[in-house]
Protein backbone atom coordinates (compact mmCIF):
# COMPACT_ATOMS: atom_id res chain seq x y z
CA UNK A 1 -8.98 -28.26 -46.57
CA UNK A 2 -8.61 -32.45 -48.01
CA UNK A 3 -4.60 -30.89 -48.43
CA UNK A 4 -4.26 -29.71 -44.70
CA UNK A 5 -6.07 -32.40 -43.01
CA UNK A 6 -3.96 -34.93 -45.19
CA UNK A 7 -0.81 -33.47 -43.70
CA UNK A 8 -2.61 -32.97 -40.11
CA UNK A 9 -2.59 -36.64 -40.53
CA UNK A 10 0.51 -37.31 -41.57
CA UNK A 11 1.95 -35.93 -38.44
CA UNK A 12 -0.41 -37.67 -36.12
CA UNK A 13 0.67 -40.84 -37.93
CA UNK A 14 4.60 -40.01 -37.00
CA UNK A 15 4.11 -39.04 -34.03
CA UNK A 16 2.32 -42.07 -33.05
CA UNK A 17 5.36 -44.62 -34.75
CA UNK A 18 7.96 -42.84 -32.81
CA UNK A 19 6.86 -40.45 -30.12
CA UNK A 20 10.58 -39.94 -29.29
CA UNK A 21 11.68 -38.99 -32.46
CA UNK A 22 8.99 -36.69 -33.25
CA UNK A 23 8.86 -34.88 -29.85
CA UNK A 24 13.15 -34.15 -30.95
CA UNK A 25 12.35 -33.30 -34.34
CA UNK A 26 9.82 -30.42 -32.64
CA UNK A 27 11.83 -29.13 -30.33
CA UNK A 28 14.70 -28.39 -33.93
CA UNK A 29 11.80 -26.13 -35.16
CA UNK A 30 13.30 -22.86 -33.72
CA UNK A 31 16.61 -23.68 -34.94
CA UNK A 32 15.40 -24.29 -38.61
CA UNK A 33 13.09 -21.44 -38.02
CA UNK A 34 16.04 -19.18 -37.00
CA UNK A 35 18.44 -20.57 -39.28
CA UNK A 36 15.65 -19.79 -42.49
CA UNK A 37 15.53 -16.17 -40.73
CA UNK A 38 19.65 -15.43 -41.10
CA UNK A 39 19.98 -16.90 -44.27
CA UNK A 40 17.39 -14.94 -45.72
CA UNK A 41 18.86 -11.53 -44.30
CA UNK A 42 21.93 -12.82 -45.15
CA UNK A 43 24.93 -10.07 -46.28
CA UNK A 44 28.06 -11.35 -47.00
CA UNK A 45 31.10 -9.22 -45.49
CA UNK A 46 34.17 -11.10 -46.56
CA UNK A 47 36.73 -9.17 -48.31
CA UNK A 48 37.76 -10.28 -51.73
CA UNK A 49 41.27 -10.84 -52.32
CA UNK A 50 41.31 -9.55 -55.81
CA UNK A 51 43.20 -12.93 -57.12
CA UNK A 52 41.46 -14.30 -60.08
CA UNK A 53 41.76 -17.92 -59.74
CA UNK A 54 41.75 -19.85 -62.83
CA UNK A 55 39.07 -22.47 -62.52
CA UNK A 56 40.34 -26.09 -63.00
CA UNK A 57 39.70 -28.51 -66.02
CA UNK A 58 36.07 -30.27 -66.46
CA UNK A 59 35.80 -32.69 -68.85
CA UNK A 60 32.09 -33.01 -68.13
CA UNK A 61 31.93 -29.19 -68.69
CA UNK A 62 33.86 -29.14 -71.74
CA UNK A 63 31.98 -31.92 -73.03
CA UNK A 64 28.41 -30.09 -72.76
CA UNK A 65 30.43 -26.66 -74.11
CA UNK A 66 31.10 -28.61 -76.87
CA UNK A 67 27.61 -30.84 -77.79
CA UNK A 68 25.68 -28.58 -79.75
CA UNK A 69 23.88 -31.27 -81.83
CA UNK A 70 22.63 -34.66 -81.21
CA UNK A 71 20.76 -36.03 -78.12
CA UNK A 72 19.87 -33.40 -75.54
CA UNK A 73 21.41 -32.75 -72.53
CA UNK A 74 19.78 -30.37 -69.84
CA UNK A 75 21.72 -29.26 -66.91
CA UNK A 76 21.64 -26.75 -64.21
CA UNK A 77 25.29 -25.30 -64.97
CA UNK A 78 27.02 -25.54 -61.15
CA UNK A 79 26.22 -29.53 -61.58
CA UNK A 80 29.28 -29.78 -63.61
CA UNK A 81 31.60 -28.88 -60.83
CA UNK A 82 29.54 -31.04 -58.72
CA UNK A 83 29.82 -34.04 -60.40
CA UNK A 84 33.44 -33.86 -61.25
CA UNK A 85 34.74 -33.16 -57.43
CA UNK A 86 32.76 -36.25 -56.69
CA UNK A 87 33.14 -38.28 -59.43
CA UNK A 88 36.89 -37.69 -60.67
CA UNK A 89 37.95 -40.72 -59.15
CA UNK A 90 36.18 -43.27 -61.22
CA UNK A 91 37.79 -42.06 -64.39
CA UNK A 92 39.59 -44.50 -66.04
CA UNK A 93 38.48 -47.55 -63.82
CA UNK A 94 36.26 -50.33 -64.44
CA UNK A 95 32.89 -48.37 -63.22
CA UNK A 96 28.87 -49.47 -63.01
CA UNK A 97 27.10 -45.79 -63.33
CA UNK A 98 23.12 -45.29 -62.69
CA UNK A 99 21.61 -42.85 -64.20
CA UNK A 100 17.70 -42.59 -63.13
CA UNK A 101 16.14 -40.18 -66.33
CA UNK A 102 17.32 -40.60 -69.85
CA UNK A 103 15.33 -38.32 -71.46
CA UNK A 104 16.79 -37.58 -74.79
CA UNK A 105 19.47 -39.75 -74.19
CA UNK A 106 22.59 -36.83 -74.21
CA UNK A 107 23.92 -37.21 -70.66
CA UNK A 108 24.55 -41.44 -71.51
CA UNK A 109 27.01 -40.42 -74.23
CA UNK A 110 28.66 -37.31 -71.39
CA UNK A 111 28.72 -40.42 -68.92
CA UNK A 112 30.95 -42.63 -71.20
CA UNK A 113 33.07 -39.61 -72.62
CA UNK A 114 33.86 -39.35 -69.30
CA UNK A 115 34.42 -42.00 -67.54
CA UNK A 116 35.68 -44.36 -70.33
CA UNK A 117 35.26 -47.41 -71.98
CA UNK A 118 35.67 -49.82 -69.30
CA UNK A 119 32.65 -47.99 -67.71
CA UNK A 120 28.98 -49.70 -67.96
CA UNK A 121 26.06 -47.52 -68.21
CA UNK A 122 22.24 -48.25 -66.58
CA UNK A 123 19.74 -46.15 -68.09
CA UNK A 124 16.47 -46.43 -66.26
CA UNK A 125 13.45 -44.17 -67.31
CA UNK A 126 9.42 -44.56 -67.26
CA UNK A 127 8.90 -44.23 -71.24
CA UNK A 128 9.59 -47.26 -73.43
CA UNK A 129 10.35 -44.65 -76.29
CA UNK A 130 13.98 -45.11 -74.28
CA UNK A 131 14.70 -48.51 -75.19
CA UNK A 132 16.29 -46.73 -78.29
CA UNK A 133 19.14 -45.79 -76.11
CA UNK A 134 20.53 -49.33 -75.45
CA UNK A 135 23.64 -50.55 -76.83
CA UNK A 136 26.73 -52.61 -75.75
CA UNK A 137 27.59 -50.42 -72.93
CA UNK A 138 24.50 -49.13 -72.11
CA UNK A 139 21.68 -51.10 -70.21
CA UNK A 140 17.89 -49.97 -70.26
CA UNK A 141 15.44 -50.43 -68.20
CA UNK A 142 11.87 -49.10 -68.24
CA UNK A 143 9.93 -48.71 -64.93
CA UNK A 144 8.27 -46.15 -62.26
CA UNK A 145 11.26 -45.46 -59.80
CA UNK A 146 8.09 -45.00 -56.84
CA UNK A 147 7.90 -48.63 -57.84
CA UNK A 148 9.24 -50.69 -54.88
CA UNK A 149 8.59 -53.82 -56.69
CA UNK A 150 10.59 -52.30 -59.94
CA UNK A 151 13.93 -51.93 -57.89
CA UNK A 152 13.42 -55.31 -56.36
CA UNK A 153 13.91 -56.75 -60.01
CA UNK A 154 16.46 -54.58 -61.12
CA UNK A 155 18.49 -55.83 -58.06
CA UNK A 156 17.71 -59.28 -58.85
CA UNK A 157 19.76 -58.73 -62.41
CA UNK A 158 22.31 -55.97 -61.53
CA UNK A 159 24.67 -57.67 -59.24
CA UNK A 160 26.47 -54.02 -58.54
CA UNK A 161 26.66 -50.09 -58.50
CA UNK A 162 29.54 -47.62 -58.10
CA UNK A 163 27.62 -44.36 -59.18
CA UNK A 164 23.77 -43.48 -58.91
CA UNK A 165 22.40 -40.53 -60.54
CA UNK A 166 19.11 -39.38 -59.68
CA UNK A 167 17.92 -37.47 -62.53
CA UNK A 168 14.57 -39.05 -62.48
CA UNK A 169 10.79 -37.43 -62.06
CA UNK A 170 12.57 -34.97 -59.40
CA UNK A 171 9.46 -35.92 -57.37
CA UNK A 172 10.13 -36.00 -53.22
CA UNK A 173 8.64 -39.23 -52.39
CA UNK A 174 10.21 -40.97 -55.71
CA UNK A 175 13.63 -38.93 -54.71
CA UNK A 176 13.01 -41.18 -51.12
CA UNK A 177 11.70 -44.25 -52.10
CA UNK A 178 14.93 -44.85 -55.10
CA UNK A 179 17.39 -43.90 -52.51
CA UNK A 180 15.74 -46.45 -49.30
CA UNK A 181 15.60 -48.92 -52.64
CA UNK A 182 19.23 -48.74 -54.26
CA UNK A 183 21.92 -46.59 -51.33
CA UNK A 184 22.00 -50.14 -49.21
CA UNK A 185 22.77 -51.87 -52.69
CA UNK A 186 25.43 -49.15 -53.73
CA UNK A 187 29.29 -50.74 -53.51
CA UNK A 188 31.49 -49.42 -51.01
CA UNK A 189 33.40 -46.26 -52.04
CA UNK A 190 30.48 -45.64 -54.11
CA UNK A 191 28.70 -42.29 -54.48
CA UNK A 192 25.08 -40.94 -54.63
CA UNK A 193 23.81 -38.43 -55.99
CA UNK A 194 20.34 -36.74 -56.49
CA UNK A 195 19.33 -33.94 -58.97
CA UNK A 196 16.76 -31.33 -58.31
CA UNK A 197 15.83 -31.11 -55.08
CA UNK A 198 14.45 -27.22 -55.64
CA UNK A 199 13.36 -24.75 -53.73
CA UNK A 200 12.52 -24.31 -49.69
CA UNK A 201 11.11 -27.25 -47.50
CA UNK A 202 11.30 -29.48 -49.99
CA UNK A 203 10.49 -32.99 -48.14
CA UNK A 204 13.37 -34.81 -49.87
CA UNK A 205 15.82 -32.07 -48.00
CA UNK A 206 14.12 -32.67 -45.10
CA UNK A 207 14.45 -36.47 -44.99
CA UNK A 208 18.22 -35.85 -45.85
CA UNK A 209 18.56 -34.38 -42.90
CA UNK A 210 17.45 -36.54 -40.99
CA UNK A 211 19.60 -38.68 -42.36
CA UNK A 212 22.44 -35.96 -41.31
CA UNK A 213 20.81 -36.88 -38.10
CA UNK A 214 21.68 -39.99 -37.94
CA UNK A 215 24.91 -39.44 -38.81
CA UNK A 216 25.51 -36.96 -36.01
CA UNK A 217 24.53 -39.67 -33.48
CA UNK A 218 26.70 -40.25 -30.31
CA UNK A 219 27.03 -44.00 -29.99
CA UNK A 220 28.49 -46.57 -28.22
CA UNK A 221 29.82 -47.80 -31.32
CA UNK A 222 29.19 -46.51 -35.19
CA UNK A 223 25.35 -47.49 -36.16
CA UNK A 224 25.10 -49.34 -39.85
CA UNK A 225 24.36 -46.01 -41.05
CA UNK A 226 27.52 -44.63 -39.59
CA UNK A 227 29.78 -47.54 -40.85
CA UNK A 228 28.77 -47.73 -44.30
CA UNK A 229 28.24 -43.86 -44.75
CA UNK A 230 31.36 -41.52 -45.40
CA UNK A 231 29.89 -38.00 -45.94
CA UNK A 232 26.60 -36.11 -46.97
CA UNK A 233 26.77 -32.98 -49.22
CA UNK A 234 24.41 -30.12 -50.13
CA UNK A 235 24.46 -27.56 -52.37
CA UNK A 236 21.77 -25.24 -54.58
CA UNK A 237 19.13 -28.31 -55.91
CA UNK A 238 21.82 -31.12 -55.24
CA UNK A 239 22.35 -33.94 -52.81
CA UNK A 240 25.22 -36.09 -52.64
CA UNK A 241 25.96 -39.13 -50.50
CA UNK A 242 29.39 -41.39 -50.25
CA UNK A 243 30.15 -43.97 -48.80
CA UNK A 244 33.32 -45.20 -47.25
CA UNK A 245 35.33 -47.05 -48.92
CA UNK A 246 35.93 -49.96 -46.13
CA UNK A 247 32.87 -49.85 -43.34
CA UNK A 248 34.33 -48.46 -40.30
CA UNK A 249 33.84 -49.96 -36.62
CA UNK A 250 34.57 -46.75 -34.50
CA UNK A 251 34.55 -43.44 -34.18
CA UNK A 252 36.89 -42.56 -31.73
CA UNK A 253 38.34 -38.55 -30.33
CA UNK A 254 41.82 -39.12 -29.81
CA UNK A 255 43.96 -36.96 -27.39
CA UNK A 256 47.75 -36.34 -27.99
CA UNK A 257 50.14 -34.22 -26.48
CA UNK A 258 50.96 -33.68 -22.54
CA UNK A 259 49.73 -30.30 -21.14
CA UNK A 260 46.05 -29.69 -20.38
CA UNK A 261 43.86 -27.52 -19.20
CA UNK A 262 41.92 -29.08 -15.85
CA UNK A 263 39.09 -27.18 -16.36
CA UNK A 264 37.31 -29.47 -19.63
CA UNK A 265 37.62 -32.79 -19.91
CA UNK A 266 34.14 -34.32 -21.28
CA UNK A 267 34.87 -37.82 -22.66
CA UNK A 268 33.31 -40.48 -20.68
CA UNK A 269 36.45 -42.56 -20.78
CA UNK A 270 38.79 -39.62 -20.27
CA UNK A 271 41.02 -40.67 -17.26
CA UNK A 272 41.29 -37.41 -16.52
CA UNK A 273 37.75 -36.52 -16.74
CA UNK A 274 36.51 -33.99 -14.00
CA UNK A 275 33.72 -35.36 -11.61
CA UNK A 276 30.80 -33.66 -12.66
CA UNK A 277 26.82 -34.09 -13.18
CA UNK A 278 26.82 -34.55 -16.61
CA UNK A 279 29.97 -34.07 -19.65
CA UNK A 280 29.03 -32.42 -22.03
CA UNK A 281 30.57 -32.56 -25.19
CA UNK A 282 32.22 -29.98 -27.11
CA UNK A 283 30.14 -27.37 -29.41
């Protein structure tokens, strides 16, 4: 009963802090209710080609094939693709890489095989027993990543990051506190990425989509959110966030060519726009 009056609470509490919000949050309930109904009968009808296509190169892959002994490394296998079509692009360059759960210390040494010795590695875990993993290229620092105080201080001393990996205690509100702590202080072109958000209405998922949300939002002019961030990904267990490599200052629908239909025209500065009660935008 403590459990469901906790969360009776909880919702009280947002409601009260933004009555707007919450009231549009409510009224997406059918949608997400729907949407959890169709993927869950879901049959798949698409007709295979019958092409075997020859899946490209992974160092990252090839490199975990390979490490049978040594300092562990435990992955969910679809990561690797993940983390290569993200992260390809950072090979070779001069790169400051985050990686929130050491562990045994095996994915530190994939990290530098991969993106190469003008890359700089911070390690962050809570137990001390990971100091071991330090060396010239590889940074550790011990703390709770629900800390608040903890990523103050690691800010004060790490003036930049290209690449976060959230490998960490996989816990929801630690998931949301590291990424409101260190996405504002990841460099432009930079990407994010969080491990292990599993199974259904998890309440990491759902603040990441509200932070699709915000992204989505018709504005006069791109919010902070909007400039700074480039895309948001999901797949099974996996966030990943990046941002664009120069802030933007618009998001503008631009029209070319010289025959149109009269019948749709819903941009509010369309000089062609039909006179109606309200445009509505396309679906």
């Amino acid at each position: 009963m403590k459990k469901y009056l906790n969360r009776l609470y909880q919702l009280l509490k947002s409601a009260a802090k933004d009555p707007r919000v919450f009231l549009r949050v409510v009224n997406t309930v059918p949608s997400i209710c729907s949407a959890c109904g169709f993927s869950r009968a879901y049959k798949d009808s698409g007709r295979e080609t019958g092409e075997t296509v020859s899946p490209a190169a992974n160092p990252l892959w090839e490199y975990f094939q390979n490490h049978k002994v040594g300092r562990g490394i435990w992955k969910w296998e679809h990561y690797f693709d993940i983390y290569h079509r993200h992260l390809a692009r950072f090979v070779g360059r001069k790169v400051d890489v985050l990686e929130i759960g050491i562990y045994s210390g095996g994915s530190l040494g994939m990290w530098r095989s991969y993106f190469g010795e003008q890359s700089h590695l911070y390690g962050v875990d809570i137990e001390g027993a990971c100091r071991a993993y330090a060396s010239d290229h590889v940074t550790v620092f011990i703390g709770d990543q629900a800390n608040r105080a903890f990523w103050a201080d690691f800010r004060e001393k790490v003036e930049g990051i290209d690449v976060i990996i959230d490998d960490g205690g996989h816990d929801p509100e630690q998931q949301r506190i590291t990424l409101e702590e260190m996405l504002p202080r990841l460099r432009s072109g930079g990407v994010y990425l969080c491990e292990d958000v599993h199974g259904r209405f998890h309440k990491f998922a759902a603040y990441a989509t509200g932070l699709v949300n915000e992204l989505n939002s018709m504005n006069p002019a791109p919010s902070p959110f909007q400039s700074a961030i480039h895309s948001i990904h999901f797949y099974p267990f996996f966030m990943v966030i990046e941002k664009h490599d120069v802030p933007i200052s618009r998001l503008s629908p631009c029209k070319h060519g010289t025959e149109w239909q009269p019948f749709y025209h819903w941009l509010p500065n369309d000089p062609g726009r039909k006179t109606v009660p309200e445009a509505t935008p396309p679906p």
